[in-house]
Each structure stands twice: as C-alpha cells, then as structure tokens.
Protein backbone atom coordinates (compact mmCIF):
# COMPACT_ATOMS: atom_id res chain seq x y z
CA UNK A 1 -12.40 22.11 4.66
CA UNK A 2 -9.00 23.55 3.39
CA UNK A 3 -8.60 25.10 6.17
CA UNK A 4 -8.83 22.51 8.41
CA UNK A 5 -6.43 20.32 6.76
CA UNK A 6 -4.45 23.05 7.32
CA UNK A 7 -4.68 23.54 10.44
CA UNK A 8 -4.72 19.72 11.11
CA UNK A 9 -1.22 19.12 9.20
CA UNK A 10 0.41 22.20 11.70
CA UNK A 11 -0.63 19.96 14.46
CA UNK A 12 0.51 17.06 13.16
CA UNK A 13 3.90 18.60 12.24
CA UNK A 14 4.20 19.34 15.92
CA UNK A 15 3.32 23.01 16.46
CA UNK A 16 1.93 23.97 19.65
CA UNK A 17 -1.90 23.67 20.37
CA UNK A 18 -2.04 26.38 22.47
CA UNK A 19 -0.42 28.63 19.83
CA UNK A 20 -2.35 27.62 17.04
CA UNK A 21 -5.32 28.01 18.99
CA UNK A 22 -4.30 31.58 20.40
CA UNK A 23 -3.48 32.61 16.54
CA UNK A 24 -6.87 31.58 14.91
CA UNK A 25 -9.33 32.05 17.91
CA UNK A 26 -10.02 28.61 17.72
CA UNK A 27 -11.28 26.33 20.50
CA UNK A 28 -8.77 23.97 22.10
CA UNK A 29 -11.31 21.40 22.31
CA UNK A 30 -12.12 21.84 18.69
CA UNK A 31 -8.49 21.69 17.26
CA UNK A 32 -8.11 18.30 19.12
CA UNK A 33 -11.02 17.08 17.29
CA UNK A 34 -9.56 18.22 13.77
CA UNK A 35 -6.20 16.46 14.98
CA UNK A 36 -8.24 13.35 16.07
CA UNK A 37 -9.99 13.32 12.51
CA UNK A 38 -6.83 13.53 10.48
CA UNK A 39 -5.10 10.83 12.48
CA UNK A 40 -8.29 8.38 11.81
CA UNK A 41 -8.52 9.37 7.82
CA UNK A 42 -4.84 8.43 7.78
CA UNK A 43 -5.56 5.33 9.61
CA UNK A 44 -7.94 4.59 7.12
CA UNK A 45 -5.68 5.04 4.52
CA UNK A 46 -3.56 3.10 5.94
CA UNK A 47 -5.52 0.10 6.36
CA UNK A 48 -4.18 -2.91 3.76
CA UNK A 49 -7.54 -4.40 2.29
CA UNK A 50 -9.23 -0.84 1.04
CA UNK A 51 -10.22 -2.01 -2.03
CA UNK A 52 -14.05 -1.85 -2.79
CA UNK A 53 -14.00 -5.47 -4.55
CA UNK A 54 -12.28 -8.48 -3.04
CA UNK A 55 -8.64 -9.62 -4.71
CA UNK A 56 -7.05 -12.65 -4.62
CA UNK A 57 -4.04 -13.50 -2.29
CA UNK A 58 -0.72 -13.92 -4.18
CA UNK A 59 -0.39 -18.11 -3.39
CA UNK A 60 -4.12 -18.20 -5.10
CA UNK A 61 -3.28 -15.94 -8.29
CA UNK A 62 -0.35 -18.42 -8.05
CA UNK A 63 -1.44 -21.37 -8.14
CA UNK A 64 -4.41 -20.22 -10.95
CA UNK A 65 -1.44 -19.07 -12.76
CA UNK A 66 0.62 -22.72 -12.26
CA UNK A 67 -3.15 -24.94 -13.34
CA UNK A 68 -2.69 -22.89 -16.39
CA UNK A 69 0.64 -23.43 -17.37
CA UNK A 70 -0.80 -27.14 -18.37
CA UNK A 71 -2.90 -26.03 -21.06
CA UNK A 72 -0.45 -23.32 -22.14
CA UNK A 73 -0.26 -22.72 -25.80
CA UNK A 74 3.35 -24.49 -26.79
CA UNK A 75 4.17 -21.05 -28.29
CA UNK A 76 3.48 -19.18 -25.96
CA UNK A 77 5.11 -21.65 -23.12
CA UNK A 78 8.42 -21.63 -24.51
CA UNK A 79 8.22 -17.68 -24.45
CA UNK A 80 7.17 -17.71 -20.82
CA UNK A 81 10.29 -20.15 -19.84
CA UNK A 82 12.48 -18.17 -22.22
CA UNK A 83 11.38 -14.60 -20.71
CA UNK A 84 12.04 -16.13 -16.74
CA UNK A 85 15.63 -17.86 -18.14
CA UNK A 86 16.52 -14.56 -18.64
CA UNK A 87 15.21 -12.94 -15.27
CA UNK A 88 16.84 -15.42 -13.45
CA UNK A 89 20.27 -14.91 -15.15
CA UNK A 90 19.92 -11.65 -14.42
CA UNK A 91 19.00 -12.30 -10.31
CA UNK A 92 21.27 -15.41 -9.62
CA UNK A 93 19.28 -15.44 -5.74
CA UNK A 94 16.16 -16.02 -7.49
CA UNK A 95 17.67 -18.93 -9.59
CA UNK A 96 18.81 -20.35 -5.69
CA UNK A 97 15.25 -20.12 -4.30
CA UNK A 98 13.58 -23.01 -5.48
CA UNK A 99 16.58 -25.20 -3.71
CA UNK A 100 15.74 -23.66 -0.51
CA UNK A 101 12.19 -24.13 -0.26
C-alpha cells in the first residue's frame, strides 16, 4: 500500500507516466488506476458533510442558542453580554453588523 501512495503522489506531482512506468516495470494501465484511486480518496476527503452523525447548521445551533438566552441564569447572562462587549470593542465591524442586516 506504501508503495502505491508513493507512486500515486509522483503522478500527482506531475512526473511522467511513461517514466515512472519504465522505472518500476509497472503497467501503464495500472498506474492510471492508482492515479484514478488517489484522485477519488481525495475527493472523498474533500467532500463537506463526512461526518458519520448528522450536525446542525450554524442558523439552527443559532437560534437554539438565542431560545436559550431567555431562561439564562442572570449570572451567567450578564457574563455572556460582558464577554461579547468586549469582542466587539475589540472588532468595531462586528459591532456595525447588526445595522446592516
């Protein structure tokens, strides 16, 4: 298997199929298989959903996160608004945002 990922990454980087092919006594047809399997495992890894359980979209953690805000500990409320006075002091385009939207 090493050796294939080897082999697959030279290809990938651009050297010659021919060459590689002629220096390892390996099959044309074959290398362009290895190449083709590299390029769909780093599709796959590539993909944007490839987690095994299903998350939540960032409006829906959100909005959980806003419906909870109204049964918010007093406490821990004023710590929340004090901790995001202070991020937005130090981003003055965030403090802007809610203006524009």
């Amino acid at each position: 298997m090493q050796r294939k990922r080897e082999v697959a990454l030279r290809i990938l980087r651009g050297e010659p199929l021919r060459a590689i092919s002629r220096e390892l006594g390996v099959p044309l047809a074959r290398l362009e298989r290895w190449r083709d399997g590299a390029l769909a495992g780093t599709d796959a890894g590539l993909r944007a959903n490839t987690v095994k359980r299903r998350t939540q979209s960032l409006f829906r953690q959100g909005s959980y996160g806003y419906r909870c805000l109204r049964t918010t500990r007093d406490d821990w409320f004023d710590r929340l608004m004090a901790a995001l006075g202070l991020v937005l002091e130090e981003h003055q385009e965030l403090a802007e945002l809610p203006g524009k939207i």
